[in-house]
Every structure is written in C-alpha cells, then in structure tokens.
Protein backbone atom coordinates (compact mmCIF):
# COMPACT_ATOMS: atom_id res chain seq x y z
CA UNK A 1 28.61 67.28 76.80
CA UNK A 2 29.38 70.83 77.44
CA UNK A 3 31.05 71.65 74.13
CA UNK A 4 30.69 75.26 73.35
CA UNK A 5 30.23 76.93 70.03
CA UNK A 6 30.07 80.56 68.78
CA UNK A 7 27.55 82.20 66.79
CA UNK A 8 27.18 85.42 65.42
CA UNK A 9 23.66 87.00 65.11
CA UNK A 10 22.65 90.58 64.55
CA UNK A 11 21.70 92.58 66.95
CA UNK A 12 17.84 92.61 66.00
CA UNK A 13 18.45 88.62 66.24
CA UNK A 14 20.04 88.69 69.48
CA UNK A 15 17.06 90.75 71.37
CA UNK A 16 14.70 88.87 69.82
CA UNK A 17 16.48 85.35 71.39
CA UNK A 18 16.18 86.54 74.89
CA UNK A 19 12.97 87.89 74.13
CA UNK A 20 11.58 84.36 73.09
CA UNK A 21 13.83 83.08 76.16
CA UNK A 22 11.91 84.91 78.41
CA UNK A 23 8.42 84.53 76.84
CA UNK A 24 9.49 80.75 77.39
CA UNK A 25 10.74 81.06 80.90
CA UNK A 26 7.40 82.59 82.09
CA UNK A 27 5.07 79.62 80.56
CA UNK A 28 7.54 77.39 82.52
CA UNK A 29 7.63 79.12 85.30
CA UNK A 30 3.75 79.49 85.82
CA UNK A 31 3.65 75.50 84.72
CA UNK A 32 6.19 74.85 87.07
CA UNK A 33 3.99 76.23 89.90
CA UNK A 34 0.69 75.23 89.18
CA UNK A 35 1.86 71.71 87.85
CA UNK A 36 3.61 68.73 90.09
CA UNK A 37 7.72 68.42 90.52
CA UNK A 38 7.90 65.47 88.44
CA UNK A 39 6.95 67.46 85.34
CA UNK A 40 10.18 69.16 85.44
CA UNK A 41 8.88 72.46 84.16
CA UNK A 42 10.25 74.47 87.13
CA UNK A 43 13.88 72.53 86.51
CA UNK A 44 13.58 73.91 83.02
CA UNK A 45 12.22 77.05 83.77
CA UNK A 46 15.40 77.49 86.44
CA UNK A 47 17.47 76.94 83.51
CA UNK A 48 16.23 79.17 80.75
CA UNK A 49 17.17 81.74 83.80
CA UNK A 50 20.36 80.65 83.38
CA UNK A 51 20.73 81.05 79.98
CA UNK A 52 19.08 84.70 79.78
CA UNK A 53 21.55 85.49 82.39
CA UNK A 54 24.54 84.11 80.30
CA UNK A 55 23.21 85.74 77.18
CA UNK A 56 22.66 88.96 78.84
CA UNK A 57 26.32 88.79 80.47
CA UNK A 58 28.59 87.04 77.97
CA UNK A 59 27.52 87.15 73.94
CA UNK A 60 28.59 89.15 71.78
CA UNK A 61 26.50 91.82 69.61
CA UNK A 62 27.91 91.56 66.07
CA UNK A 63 26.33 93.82 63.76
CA UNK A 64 25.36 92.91 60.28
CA UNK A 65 27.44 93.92 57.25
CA UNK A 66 24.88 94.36 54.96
C-alpha cells in the first residue's frame, strides 16, 4: 500500500505542487469545520498537512536541463 516512487519535477513545478497543496488544504480545512465529522474533510485536510510537510522536508529540487 505504501509503495514509494520518485519523481523529478522542476523547480517552478515543485512550488507550484505545494502551492495547489495548500490552496487544497485550506478548502478542506474550512469544510472540515463548518461541515459534520462524517464528511471526512478535516481527516483529509489533516493529511494534505502531512504531505506539505513531507514535501517541504524530504523532495528533491531537480532543475531542468533544458
């Protein structure tokens, strides 16, 4: 379940991930407050935290060879 695979993306690529990570973590978030548990939205929100914090800490910035 938890296979892991490597990608390479540029660095323009890369910010704009965890910037469309975080745009989606805040609609979650605010859904996850305002709507009941069972939605899971907060559950989901909790882990798109989790993976900004991963990409932020562990990927690596490969720069285009263009």
């Amino acid at each position: 379940k938890n296979k892991k695979m490597k990608i390479e993306l540029s660095k323009e690529q890369y910010i704009n991930l965890l910037e469309m990570s975080h745009i989606a973590n805040n609609v979650l978030g605010v859904l996850g407050d305002v709507l009941p548990e069972e939605t899971n939205y907060k559950k989901k929100s909790d882990e798109t935290t989790e993976f900004e914090e991963y990409g932020i800490d562990r990927f690596e910035i490969k720069n285009d060879k263009k």
